[in-house]
N, C-alpha and C. Protein backbone atom coordinates (compact mmCIF):
# COMPACT_ATOMS: atom_id res chain seq x y z
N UNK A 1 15.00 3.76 -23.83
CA UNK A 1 14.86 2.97 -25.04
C UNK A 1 13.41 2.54 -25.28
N UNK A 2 12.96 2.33 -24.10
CA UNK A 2 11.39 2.01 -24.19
C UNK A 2 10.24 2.88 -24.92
N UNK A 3 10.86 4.45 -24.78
CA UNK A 3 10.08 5.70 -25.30
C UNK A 3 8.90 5.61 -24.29
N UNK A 4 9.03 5.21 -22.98
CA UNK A 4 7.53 4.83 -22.23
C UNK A 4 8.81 5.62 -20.61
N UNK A 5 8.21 6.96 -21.02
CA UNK A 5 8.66 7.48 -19.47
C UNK A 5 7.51 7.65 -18.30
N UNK A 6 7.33 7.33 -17.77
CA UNK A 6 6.52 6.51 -16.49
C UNK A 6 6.99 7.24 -15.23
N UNK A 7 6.15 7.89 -14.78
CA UNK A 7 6.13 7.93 -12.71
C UNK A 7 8.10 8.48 -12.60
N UNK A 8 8.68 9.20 -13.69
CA UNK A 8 10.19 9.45 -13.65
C UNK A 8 10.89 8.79 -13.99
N UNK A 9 10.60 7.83 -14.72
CA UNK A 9 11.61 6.84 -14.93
C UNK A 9 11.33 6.31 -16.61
N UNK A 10 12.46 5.54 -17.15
CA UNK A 10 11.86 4.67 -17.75
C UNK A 10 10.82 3.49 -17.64
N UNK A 11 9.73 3.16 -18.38
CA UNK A 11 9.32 2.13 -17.73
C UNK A 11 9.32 1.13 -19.03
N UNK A 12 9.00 0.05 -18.75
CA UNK A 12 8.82 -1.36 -20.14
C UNK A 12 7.59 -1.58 -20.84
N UNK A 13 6.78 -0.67 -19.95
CA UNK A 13 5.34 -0.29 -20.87
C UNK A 13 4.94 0.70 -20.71
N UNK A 14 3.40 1.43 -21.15
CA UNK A 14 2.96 2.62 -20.69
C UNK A 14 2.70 2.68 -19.43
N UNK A 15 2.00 1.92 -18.89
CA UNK A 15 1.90 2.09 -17.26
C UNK A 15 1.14 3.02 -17.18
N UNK A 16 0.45 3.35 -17.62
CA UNK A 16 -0.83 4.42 -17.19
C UNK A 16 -2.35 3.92 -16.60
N UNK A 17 -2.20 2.59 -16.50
CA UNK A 17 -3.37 2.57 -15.61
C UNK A 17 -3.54 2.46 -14.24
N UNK A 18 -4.98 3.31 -13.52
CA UNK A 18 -5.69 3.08 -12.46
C UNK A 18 -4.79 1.89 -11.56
N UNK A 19 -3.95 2.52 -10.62
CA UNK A 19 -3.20 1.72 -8.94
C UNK A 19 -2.27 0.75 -9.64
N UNK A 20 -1.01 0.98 -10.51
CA UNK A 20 -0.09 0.88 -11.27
C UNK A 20 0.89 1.62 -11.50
N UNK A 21 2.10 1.27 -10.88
CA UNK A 21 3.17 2.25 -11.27
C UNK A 21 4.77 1.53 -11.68
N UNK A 22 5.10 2.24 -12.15
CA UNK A 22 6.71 2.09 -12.59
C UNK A 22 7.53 2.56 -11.53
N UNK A 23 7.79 3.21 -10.71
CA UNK A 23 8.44 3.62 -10.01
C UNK A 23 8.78 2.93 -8.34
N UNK A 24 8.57 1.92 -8.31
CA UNK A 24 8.26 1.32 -6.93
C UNK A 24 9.63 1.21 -6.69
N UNK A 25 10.12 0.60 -4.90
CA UNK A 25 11.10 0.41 -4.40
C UNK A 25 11.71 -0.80 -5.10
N UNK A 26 12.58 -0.92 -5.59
CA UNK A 26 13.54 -2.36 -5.99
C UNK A 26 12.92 -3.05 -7.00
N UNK A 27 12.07 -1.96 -8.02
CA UNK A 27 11.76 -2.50 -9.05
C UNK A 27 11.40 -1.19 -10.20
N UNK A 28 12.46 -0.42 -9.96
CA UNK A 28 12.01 0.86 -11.07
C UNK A 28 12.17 0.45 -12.37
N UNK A 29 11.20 0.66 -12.88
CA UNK A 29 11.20 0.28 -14.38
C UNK A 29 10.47 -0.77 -14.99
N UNK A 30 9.68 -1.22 -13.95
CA UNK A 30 8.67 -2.48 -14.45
C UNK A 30 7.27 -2.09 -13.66
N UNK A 31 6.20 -1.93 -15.13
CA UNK A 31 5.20 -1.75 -14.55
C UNK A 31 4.46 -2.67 -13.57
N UNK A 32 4.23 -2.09 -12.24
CA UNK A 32 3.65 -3.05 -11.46
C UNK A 32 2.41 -2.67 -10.72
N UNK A 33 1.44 -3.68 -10.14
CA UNK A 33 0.48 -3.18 -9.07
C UNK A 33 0.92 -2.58 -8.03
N UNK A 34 0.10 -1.62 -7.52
CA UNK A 34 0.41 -0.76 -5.85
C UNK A 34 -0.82 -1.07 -5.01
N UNK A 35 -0.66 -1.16 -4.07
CA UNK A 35 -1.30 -1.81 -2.84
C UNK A 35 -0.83 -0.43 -1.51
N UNK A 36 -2.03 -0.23 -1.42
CA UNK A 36 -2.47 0.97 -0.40
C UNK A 36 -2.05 2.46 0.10
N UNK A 37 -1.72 2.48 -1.13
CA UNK A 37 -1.80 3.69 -1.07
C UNK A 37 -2.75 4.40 -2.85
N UNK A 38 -2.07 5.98 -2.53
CA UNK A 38 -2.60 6.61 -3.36
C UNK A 38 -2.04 6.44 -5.20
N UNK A 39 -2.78 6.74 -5.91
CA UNK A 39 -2.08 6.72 -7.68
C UNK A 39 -2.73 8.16 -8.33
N UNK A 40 -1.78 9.09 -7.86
CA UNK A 40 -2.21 10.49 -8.11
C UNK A 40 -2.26 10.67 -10.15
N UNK A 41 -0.64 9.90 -10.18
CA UNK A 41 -0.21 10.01 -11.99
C UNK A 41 -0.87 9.12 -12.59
N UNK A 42 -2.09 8.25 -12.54
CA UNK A 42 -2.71 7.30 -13.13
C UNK A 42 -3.74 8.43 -14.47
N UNK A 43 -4.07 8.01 -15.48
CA UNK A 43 -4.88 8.57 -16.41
C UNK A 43 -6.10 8.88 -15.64
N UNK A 44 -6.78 7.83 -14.80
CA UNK A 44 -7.90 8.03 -13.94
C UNK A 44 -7.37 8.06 -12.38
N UNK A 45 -7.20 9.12 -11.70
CA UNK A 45 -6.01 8.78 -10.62
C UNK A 45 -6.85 8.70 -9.47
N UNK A 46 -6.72 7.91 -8.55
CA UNK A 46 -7.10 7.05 -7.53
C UNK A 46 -6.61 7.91 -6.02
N UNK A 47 -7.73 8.71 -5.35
CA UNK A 47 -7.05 9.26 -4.69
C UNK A 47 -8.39 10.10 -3.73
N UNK A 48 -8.43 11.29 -2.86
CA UNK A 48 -9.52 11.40 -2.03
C UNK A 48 -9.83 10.74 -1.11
N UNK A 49 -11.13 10.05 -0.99
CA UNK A 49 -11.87 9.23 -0.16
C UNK A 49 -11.26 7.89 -1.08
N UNK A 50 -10.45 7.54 -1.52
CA UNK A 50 -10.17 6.36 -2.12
C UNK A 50 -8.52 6.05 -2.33
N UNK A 51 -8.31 4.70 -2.76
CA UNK A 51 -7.48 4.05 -2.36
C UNK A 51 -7.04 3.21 -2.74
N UNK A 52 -5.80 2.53 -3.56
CA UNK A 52 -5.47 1.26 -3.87
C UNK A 52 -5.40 0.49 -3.62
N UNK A 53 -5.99 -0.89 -3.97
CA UNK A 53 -6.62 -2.20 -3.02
C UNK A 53 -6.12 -3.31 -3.73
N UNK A 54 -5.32 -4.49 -3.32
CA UNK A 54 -5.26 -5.64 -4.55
C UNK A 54 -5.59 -6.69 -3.29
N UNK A 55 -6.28 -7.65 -3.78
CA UNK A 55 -6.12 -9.26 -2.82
C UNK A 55 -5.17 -9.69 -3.51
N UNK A 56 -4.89 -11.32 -2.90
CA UNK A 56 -4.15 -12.27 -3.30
C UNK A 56 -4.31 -12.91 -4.40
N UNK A 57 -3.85 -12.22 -5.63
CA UNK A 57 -3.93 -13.15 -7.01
C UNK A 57 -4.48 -12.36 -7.59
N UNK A 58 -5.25 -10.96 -7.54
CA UNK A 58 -5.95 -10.37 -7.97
C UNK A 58 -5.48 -9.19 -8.38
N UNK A 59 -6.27 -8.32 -9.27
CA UNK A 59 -6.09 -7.28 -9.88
C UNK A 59 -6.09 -5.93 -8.99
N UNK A 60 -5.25 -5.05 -9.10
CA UNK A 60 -5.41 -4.12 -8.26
C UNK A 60 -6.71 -2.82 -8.54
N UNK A 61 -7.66 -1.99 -7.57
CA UNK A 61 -8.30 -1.79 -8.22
C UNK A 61 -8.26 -0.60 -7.25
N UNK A 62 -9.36 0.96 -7.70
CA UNK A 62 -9.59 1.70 -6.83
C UNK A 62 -10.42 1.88 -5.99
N UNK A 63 -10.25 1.72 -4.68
CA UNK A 63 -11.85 1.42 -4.06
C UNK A 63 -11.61 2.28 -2.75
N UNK A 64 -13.11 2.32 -2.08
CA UNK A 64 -13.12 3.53 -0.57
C UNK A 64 -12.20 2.78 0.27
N UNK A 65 -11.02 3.71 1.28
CA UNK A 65 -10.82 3.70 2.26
C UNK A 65 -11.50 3.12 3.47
N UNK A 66 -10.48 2.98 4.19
CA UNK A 66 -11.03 2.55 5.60
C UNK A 66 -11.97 3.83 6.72
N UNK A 67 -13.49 2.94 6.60
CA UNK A 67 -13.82 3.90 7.37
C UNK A 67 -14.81 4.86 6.51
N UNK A 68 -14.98 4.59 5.25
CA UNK A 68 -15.81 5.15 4.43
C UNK A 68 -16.84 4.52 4.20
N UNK A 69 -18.33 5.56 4.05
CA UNK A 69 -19.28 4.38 4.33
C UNK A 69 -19.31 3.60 2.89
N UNK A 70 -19.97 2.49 2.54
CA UNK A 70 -20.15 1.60 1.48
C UNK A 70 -21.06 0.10 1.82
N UNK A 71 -21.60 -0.04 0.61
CA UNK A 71 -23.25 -1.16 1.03
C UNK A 71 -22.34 -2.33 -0.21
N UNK A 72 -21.48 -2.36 -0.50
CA UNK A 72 -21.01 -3.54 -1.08
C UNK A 72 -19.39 -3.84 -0.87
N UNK A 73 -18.99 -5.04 -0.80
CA UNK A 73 -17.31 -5.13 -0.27
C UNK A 73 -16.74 -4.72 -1.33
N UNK A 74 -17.32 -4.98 -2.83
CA UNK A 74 -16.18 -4.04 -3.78
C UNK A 74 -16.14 -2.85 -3.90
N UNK A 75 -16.78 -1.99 -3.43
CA UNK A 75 -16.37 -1.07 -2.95
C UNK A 75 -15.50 -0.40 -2.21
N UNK A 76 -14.70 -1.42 -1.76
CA UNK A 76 -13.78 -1.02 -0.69
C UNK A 76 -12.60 -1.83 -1.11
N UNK A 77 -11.41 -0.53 -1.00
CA UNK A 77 -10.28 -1.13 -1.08
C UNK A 77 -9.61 -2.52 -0.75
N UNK A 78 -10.24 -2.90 0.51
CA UNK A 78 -10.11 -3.80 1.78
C UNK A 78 -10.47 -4.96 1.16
N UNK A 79 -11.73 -4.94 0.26
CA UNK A 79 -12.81 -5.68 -0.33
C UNK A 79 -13.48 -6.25 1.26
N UNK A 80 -13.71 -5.65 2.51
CA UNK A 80 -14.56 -5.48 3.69
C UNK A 80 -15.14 -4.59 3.98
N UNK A 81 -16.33 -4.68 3.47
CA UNK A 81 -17.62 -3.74 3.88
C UNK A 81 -18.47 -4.16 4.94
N UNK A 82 -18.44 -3.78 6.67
CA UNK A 82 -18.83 -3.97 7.65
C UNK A 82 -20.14 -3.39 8.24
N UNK A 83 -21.24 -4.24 8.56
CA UNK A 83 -22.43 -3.34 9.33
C UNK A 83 -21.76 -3.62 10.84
N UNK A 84 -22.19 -2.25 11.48
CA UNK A 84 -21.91 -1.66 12.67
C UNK A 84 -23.22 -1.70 13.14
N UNK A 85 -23.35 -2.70 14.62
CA UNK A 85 -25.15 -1.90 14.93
C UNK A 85 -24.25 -1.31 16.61
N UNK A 86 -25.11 0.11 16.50
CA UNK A 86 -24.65 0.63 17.85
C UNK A 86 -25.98 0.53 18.89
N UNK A 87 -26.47 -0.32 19.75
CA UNK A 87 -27.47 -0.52 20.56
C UNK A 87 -27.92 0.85 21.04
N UNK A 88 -28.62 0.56 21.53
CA UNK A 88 -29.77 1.92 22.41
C UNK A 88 -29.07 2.19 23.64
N UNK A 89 -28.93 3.46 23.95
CA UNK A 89 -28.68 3.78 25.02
C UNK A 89 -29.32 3.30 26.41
N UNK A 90 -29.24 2.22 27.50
CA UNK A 90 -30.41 1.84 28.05
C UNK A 90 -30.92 3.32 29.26
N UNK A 91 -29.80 4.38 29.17
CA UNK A 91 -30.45 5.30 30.37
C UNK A 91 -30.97 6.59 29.25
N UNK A 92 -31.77 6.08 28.13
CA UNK A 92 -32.10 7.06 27.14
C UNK A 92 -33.37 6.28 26.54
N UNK A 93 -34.75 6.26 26.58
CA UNK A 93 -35.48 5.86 26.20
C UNK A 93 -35.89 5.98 24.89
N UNK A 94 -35.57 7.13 24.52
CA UNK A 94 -35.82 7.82 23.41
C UNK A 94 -34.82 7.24 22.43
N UNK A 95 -33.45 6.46 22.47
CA UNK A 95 -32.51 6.07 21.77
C UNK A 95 -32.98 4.76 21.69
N UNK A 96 -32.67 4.21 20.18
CA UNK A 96 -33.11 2.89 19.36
C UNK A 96 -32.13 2.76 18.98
N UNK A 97 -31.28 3.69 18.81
CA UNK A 97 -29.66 2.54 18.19
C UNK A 97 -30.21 2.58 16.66
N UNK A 98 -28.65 2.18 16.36
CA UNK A 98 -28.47 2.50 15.10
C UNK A 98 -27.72 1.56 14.04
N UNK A 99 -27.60 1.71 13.13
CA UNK A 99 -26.49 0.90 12.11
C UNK A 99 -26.19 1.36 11.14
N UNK A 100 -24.96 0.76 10.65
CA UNK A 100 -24.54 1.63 9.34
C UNK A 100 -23.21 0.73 8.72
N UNK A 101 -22.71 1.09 7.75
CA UNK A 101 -21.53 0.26 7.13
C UNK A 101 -20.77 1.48 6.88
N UNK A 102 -19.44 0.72 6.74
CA UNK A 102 -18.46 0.72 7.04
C UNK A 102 -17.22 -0.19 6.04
N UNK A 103 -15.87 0.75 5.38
CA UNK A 103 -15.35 -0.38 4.84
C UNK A 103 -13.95 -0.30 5.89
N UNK A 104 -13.65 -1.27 5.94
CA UNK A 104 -12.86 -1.71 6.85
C UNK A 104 -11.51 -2.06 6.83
């Protein structure tokens, strides 16, 4: 009745945006946020090195995986973007160690 067929189903709106679906467990038919996983059927679909991310109260959005590098927390699904320093080898003189980020 809606004329809004969605992710297989009817849904109560279009539901076509970016980490949003109609089809979820114990709620088919109401467009809702998705939280961690992939949104292949999205208009802009969320997927690869990336990932559906929502905090508490917040909008769900597409951002890098765990473990992908990234220099800002919105970037990351997690919204945790981590520097890693890996020290110097001490039986390697030649090693200075390193750092890098990380979303988490």
């Amino acid at each position: 009745m809606s004329l809004n067929c969605v992710d297989g189903v009817c849904c109560n709106e279009a539901c076509d945006g970016t980490c949003f679906s109609c089809n979820q467990a114990q709620n088919a038919g109401t467009c809702l946020p998705v939280n961690g996983t992939v949104d292949d059927s999205a208009t802009t679909p969320c997927n690869g090195t990336k990932i559906c991310g929502a905090t508490a109260g917040g909008q769900p959005h597409c951002g890098l995986k765990s473990g992908q590098t990234c220099s800002t927390l919105a970037q990351c699904a997690s919204g945790n973007c981590q520097t890693i320093v890996v020290p110097p080898d001490p039986s390697d003189p030649y090693d200075i160690g390193y750092t890098y980020t990380r979303c988490e």
